[in-house]
Protein backbone atom coordinates (compact mmCIF):
# COMPACT_ATOMS: atom_id res chain seq x y z
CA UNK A 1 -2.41 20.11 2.98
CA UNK A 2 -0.63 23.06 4.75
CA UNK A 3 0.37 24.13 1.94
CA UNK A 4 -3.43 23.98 0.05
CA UNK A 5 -4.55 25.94 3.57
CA UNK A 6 -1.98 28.65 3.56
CA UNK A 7 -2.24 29.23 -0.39
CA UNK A 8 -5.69 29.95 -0.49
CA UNK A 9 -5.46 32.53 2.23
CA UNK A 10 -2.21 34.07 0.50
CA UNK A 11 -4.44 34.35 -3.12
CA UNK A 12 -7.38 35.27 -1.04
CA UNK A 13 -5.23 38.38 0.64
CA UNK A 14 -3.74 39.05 -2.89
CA UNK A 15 -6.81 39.21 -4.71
CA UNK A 16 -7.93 41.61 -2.28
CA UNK A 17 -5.28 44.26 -2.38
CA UNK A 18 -6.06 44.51 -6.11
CA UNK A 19 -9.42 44.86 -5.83
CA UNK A 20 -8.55 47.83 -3.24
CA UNK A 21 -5.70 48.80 -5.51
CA UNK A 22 -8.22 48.77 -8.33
CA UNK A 23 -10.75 51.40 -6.05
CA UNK A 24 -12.74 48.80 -4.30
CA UNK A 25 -12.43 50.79 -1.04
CA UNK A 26 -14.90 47.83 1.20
CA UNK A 27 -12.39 44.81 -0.34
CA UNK A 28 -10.82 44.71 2.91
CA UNK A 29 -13.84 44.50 5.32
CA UNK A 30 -15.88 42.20 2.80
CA UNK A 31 -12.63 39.83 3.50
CA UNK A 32 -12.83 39.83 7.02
CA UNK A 33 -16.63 39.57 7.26
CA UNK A 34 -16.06 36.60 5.28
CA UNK A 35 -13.93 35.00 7.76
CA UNK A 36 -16.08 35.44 10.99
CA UNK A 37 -19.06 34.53 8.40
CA UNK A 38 -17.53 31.18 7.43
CA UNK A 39 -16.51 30.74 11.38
CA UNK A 40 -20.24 30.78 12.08
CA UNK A 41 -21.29 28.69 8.99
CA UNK A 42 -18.93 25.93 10.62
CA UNK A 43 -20.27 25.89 14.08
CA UNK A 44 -24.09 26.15 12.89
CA UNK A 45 -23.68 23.41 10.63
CA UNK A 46 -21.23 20.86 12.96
CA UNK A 47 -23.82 21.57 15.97
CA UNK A 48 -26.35 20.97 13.55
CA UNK A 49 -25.43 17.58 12.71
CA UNK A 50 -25.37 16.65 16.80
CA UNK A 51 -28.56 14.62 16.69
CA UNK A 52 -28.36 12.81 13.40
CA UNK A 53 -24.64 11.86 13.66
CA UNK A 54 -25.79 10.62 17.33
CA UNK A 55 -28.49 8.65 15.54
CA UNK A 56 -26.12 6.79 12.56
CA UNK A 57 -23.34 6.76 15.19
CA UNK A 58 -25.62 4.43 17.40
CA UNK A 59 -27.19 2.27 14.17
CA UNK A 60 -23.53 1.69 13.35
CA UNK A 61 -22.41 0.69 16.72
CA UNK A 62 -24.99 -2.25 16.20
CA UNK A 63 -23.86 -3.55 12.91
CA UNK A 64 -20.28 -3.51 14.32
CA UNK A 65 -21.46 -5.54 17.29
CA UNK A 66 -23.80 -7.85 14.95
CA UNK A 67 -21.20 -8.61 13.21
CA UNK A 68 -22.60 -7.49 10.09
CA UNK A 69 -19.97 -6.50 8.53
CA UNK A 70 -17.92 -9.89 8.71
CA UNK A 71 -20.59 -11.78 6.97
CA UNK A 72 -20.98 -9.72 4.01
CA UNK A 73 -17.28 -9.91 3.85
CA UNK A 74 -17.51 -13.94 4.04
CA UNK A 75 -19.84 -13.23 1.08
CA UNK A 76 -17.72 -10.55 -1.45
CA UNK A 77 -14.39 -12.29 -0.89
CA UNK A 78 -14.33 -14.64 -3.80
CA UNK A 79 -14.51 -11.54 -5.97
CA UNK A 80 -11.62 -9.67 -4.22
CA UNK A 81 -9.47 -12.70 -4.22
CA UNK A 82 -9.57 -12.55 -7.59
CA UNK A 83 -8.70 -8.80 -8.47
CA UNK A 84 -5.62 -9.78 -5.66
CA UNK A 85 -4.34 -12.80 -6.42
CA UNK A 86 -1.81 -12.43 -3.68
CA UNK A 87 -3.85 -12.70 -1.00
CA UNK A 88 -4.01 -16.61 -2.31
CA UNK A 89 -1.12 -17.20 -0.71
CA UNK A 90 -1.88 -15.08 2.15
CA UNK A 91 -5.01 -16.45 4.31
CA UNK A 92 -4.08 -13.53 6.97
CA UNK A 93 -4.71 -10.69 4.86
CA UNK A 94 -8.04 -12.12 2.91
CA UNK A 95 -10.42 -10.95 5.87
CA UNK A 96 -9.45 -7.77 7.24
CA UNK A 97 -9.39 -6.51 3.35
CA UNK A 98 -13.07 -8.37 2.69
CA UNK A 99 -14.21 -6.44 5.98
CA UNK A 100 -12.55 -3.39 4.94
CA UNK A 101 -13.99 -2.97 2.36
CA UNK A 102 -17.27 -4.44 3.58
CA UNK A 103 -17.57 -1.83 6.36
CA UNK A 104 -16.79 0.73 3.28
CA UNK A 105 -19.82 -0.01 1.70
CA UNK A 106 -21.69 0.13 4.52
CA UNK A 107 -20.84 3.30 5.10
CA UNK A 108 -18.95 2.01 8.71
CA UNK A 109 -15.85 4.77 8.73
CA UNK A 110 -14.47 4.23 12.07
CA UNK A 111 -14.10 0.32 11.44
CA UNK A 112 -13.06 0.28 7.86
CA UNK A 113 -9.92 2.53 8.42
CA UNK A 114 -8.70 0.44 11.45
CA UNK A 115 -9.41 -2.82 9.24
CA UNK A 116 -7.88 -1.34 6.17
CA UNK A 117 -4.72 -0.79 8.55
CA UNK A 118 -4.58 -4.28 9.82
CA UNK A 119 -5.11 -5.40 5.88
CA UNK A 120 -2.25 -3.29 5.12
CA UNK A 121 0.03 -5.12 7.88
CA UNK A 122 -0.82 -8.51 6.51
CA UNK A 123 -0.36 -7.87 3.02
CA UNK A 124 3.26 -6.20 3.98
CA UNK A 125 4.10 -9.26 5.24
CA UNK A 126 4.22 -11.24 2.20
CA UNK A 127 5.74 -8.15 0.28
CA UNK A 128 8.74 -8.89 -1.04
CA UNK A 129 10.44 -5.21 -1.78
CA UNK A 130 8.80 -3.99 2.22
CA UNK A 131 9.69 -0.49 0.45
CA UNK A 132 7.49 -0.85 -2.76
CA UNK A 133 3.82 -0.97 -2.97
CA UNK A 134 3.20 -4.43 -4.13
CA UNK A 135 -0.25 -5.09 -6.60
CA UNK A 136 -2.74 -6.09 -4.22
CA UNK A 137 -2.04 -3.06 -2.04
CA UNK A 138 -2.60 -1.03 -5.36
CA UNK A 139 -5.85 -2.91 -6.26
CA UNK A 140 -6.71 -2.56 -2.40
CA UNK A 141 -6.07 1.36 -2.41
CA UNK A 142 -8.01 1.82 -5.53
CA UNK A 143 -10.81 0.04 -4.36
CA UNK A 144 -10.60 2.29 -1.26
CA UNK A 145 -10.11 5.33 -2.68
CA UNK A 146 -13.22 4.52 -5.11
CA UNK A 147 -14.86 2.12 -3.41
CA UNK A 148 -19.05 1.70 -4.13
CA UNK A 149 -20.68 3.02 -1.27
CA UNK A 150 -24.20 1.44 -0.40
CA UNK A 151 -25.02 4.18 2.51
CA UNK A 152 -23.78 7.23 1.87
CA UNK A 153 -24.94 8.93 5.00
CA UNK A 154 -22.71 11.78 5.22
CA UNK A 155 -24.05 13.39 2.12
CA UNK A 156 -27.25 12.95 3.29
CA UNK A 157 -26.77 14.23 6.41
CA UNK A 158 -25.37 17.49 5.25
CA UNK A 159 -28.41 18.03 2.78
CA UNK A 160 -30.52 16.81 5.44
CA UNK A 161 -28.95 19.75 7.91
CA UNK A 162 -28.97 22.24 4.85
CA UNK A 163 -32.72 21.66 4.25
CA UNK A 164 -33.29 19.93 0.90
CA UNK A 165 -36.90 18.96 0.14
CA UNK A 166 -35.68 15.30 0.15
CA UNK A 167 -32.16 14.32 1.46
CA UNK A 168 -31.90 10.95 -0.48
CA UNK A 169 -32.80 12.46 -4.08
CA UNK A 170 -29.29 12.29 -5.17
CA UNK A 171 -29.31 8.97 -4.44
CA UNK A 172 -29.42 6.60 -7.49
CA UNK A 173 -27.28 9.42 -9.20
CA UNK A 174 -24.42 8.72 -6.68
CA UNK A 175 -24.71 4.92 -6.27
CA UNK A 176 -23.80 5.55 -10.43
CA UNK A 177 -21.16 8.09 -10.57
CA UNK A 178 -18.80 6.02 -7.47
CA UNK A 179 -20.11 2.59 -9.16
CA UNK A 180 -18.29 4.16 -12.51
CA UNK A 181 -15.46 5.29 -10.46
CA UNK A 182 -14.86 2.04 -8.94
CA UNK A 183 -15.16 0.20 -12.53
CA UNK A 184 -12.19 2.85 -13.84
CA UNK A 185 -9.94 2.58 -11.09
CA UNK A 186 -10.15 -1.40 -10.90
CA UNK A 187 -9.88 -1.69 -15.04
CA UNK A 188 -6.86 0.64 -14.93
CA UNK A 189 -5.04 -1.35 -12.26
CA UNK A 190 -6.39 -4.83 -13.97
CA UNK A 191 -4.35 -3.82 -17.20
CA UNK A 192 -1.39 -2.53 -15.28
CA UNK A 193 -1.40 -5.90 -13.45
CA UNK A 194 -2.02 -7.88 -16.14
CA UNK A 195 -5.40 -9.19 -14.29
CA UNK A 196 -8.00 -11.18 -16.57
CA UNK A 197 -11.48 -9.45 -15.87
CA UNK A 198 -13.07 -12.12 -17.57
CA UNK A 199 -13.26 -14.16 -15.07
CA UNK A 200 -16.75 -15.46 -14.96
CA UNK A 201 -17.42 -14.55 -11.10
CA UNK A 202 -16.26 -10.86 -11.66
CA UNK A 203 -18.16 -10.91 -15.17
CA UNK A 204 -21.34 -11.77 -13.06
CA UNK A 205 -21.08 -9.90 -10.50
CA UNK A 206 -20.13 -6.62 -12.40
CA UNK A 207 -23.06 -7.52 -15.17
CA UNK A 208 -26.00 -7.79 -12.86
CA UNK A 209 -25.15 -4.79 -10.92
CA UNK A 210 -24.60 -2.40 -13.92
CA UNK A 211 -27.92 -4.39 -15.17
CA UNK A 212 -29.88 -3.09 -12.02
CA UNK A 213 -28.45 0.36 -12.07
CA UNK A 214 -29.08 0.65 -15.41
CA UNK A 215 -32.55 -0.67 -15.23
CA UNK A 216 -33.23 1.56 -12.33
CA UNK A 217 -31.63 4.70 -13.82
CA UNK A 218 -33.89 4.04 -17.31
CA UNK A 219 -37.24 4.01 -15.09
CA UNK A 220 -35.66 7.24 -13.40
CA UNK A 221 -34.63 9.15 -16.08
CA UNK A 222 -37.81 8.06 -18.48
CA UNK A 223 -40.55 9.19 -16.00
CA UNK A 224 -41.89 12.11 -15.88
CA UNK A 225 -40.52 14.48 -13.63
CA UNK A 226 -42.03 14.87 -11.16
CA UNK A 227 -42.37 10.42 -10.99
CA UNK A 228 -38.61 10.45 -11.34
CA UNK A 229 -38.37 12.53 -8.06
CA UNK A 230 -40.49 10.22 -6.15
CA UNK A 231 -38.82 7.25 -7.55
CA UNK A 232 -35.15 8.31 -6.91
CA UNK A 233 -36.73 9.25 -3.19
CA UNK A 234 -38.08 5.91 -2.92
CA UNK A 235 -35.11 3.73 -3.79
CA UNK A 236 -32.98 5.63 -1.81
CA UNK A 237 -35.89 5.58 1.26
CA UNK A 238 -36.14 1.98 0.47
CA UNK A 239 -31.97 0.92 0.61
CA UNK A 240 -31.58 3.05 3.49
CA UNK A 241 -34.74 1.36 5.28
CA UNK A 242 -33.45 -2.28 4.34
CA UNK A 243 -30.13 -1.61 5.60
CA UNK A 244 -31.29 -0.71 8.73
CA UNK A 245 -33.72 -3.67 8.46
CA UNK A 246 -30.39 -5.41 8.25
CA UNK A 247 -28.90 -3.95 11.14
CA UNK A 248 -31.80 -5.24 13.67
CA UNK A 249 -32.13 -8.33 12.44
CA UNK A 250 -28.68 -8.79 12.77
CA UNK A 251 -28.37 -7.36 16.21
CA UNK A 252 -31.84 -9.89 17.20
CA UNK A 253 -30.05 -13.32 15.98
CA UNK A 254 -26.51 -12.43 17.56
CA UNK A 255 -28.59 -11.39 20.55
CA UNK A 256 -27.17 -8.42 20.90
CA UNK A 257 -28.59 -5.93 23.76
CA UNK A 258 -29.82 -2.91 20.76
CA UNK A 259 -30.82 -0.66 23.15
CA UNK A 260 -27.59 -0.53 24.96
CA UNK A 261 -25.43 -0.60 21.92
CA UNK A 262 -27.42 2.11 20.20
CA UNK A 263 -26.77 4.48 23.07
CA UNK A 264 -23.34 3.69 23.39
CA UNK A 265 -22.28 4.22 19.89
CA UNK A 266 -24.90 7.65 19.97
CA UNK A 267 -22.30 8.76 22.74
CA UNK A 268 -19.77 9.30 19.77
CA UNK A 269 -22.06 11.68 17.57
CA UNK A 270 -21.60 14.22 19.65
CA UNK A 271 -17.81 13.72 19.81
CA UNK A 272 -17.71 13.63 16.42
CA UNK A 273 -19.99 16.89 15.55
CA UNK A 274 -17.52 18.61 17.85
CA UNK A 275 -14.42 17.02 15.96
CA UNK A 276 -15.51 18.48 12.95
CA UNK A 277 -15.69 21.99 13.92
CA UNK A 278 -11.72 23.15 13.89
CA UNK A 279 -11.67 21.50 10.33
CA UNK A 280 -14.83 22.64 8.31
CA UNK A 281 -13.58 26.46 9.88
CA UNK A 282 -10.31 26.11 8.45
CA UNK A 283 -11.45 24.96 5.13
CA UNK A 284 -15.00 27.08 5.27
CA UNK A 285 -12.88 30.36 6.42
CA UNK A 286 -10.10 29.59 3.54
CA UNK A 287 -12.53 29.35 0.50
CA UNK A 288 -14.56 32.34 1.90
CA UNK A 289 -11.49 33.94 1.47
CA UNK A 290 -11.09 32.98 -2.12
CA UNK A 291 -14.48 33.48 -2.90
CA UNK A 292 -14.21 37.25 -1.06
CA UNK A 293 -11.16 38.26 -2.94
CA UNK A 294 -12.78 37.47 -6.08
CA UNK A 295 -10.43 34.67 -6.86
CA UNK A 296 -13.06 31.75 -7.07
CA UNK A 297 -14.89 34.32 -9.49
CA UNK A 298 -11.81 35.08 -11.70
CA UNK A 299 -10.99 31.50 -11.91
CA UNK A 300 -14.82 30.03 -12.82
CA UNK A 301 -15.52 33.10 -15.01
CA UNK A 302 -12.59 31.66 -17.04
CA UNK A 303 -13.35 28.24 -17.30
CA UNK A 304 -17.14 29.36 -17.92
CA UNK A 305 -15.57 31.28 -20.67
CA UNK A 306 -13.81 28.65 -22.28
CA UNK A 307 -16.42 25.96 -21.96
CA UNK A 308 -19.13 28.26 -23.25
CA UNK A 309 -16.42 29.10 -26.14
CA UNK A 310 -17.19 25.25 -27.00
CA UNK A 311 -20.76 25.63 -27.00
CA UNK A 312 -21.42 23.37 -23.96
CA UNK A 313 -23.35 24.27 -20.75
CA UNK A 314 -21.49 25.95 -18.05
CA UNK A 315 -23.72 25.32 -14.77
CA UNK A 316 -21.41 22.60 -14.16
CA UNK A 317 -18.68 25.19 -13.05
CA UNK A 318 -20.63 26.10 -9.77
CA UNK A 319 -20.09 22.85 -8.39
CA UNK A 320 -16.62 22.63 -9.45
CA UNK A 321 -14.63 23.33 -5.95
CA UNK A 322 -16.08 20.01 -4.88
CA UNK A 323 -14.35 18.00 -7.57
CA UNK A 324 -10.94 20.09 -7.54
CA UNK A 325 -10.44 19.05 -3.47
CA UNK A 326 -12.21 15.55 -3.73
CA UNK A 327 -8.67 14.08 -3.95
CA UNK A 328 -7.01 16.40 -1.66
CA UNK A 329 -8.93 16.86 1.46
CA UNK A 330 -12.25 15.07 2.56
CA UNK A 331 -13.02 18.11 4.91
CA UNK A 332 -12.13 20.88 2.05
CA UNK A 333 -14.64 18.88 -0.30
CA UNK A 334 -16.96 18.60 2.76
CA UNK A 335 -16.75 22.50 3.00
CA UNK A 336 -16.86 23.30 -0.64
CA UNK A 337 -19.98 20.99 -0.73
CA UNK A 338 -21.74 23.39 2.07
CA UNK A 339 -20.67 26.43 0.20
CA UNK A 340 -21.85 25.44 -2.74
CA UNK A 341 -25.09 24.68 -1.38
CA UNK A 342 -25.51 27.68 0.60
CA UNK A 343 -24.03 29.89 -2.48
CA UNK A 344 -26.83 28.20 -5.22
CA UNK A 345 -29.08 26.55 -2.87
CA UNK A 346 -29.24 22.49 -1.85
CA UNK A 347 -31.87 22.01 -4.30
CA UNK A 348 -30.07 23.38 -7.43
CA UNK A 349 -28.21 21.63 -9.83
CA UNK A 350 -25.12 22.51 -8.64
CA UNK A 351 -25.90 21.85 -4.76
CA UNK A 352 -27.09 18.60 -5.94
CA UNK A 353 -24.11 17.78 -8.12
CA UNK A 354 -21.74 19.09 -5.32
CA UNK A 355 -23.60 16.38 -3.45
CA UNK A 356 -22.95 13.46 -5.94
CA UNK A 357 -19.59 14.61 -6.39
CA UNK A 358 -18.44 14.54 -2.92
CA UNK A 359 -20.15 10.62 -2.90
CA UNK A 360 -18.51 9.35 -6.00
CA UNK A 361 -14.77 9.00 -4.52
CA UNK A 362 -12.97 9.49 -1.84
CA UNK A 363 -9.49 11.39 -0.78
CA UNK A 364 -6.90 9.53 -2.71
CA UNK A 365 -3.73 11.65 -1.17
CA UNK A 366 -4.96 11.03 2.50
CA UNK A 367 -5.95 7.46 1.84
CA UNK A 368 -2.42 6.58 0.00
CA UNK A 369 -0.70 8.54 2.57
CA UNK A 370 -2.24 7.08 5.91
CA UNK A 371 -2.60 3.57 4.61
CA UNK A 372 1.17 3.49 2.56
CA UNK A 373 2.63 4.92 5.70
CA UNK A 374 1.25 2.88 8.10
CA UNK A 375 3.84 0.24 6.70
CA UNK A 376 6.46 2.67 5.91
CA UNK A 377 6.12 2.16 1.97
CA UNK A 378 8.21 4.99 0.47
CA UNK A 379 7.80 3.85 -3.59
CA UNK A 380 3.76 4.18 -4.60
CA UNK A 381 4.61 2.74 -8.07
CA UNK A 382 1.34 3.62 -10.23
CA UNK A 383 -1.17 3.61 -6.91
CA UNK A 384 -1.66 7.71 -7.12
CA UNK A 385 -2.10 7.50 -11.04
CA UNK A 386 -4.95 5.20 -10.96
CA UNK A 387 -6.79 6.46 -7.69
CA UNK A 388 -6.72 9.95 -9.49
CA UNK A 389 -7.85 7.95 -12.47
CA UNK A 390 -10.53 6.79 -10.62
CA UNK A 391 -11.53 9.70 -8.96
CA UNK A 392 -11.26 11.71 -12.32
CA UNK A 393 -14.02 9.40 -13.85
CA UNK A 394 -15.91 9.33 -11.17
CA UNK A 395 -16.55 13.24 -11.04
CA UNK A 396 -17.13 12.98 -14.82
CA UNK A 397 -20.02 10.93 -13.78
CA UNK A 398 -21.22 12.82 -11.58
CA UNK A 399 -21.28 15.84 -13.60
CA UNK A 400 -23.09 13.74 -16.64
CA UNK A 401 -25.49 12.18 -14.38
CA UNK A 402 -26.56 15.22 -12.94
CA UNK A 403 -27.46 17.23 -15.95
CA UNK A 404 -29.18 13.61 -17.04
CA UNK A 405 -31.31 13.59 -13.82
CA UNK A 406 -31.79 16.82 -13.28
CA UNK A 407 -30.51 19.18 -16.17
């Protein structure tokens, strides 16, 4: 990543000298305006997210304490048994990956990457080449690195702090582009594995959930306009107000205090809109530098060019800095994502396909190298090939669904 940071400062810096060799006298000052500009941007928008991170920090806190999370892994572990057959022989390792991945889709990031650590540790213990990522920690690092995502919140809290009309519009769009994401990854490692996906659980499963998004997506896409608006608002409205639903009902049969755990887990929102501030500067500051030294410019002009060239529509290209550091960085996507919405607006197509596109995967390098290393294995085999498979399929998506929805 150091490398990522210090290139785009470099090109940034070098685009500007010929811009001021070319007799663009203010290329030097619009560079450093851009800096203390993006410095700002980063602080507004972390502060900004104080009270709603504070408010999903605390809801959280109560589905960890519920328990939530281990019963809807005691629920999807039949199916992940079967796309890791190791973990057969390998009681140990079947629940912290079923909660893992659980608390993934339930949007729980602080207890799915301490889970997906412990699932690592117990599936290294039945690896036989300790070295060498074995299959099931492939299948489990695709399924991370794509995994479906049932409450996206961060998204929606960054349109929600960049003032779109309605946060959870790109809802149904995203459930689609990281449900087609996950469905490439885990067919890609399948075949590489030699796994039979016909197995009439994961044939069920994988039918009536591509039945209901489809269904959905048809009544979507076939209203009218300004219908398919207030339906993708709804069903996004709707999830989001079942899951919580969810979360207190859970909370009232464990008898857990709610009041107490919501406040203790809002304690961390703040802690964690303060956390974000040295990283969305860095990444804001370095693409403002790009985008300042005209090298973003140079770079989408050409790609404009050449997909224009083919007769296809080019307003695809604005959102593009999203899908070029999805698999690199989490906060550079995060950043690009705000820049993109501040450049076009958090309404636009592009804002709203930087928003699907920052849903639809997840950082592949970070995830392979924190969860890999934990163990200390050195040999990935295929795992980055098929996460970047994954995550390549489900940008494509997200750019398709997004002209389909709102194009």
């Amino acid at each position: 990543m150091h490398r990522l940071f210090s290139l785009f400062f470099l090109t940034g810096i070098a685009g500007a000298v010929i811009q001021l060799i070319s007799g663009d006298m203010e290329a030097p000052g619009r560079l450093v305006n851009a800096l203390w500009q993006a410095a700002d941007l980063a602080v507004d928008v972390s502060l900004g997210l104080i009270g709603v991170l504070a408010l999903w920090s605390g809801l959280f806190r109560l589905a960890e304490a519920s328990r939530m999370a281990d019963h809807i892994s005691s629920r999807i572990s039949p199916v992940f048994r079967r796309l890791m057959p190791e973990i057969e022989h390998n009681p140990a390792a079947s629940a912290p990956v079923s909660m893992n991945l659980a608390a993934n889709m339930l949007g729980l990031d602080n207890a799915a990457t301490p889970l997906g650590l412990k699932a690592m540790e117990q599936l290294q213990k039945t690896n036989l080449q300790p070295a060498v990522a074995s299959d099931s920690m492939i299948m489990f690092l695709v399924l991370n690195t794509s995994s479906v995502t049932l409450v996206p919140v961060t998204v929606l809290l960054f349109r929600a702090q960049q003032g779109a009309a309605d946060p959870a519009a790109v809802y149904l769009p995203l459930l689609m582009a990281t449900t087609i994401s996950t469905f490439a990854g885990v067919w890609l490692t399948a075949r590489l594995q030699r796994i039979p996906l016909r197995d009439p659980v994961l044939l069920g499963v994988a039918g009536v959930w591509i039945g209901l998004l489809a269904l959905l997506g048809l009544v979507v896409w076939q209203s009218p306009p300004e219908l398919a608006n207030t339906l993708s608002s709804l069903l996004g409205n709707g999830i989001l107000l079942l899951v919580l639903l969810g979360f207190f009902v859970a909370a009232w049969r464990t008898r857990v205090d709610s009041y107490d755990v919501f406040v203790e887990g809002a304690k961390d929102g703040f802690t964690t809109a303060v956390r974000l501030i040295p990283y969305l500067v860095a990444m804001l500051a370095a693409i403002a530098m790009l985008r300042a030294g005209g090298v973003l410019e140079l770079l989408f002009n050409g790609i404009r060019f050449g997909v224009g060239a083919l007769g296809l529509d080019t307003r695809f290209v604005d959102a593009l800095p999203v899908a070029l550091l999805k698999p690199l960085s989490g906060s550079g996507a995060r950043a690009a994502m705000i820049d993109v919405m501040q450049t076009h607006g958090v309404d636009s197509l592009a804002g709203r396909m930087a928003a699907v596109m920052q849903g639809s995967t997840e950082t592949t390098f970070y995830v392979l190298a924190v969860y890999f290393g934990s163990v200390g294995i050195r040999d990935f085999r295929y795992a980055l090939w098929c996460g970047l498979f994954a995550d390549a399929a489900g940008l494509l998506a997200a750019i398709l669904i997004s002209y389909a929805f709102w194009g």
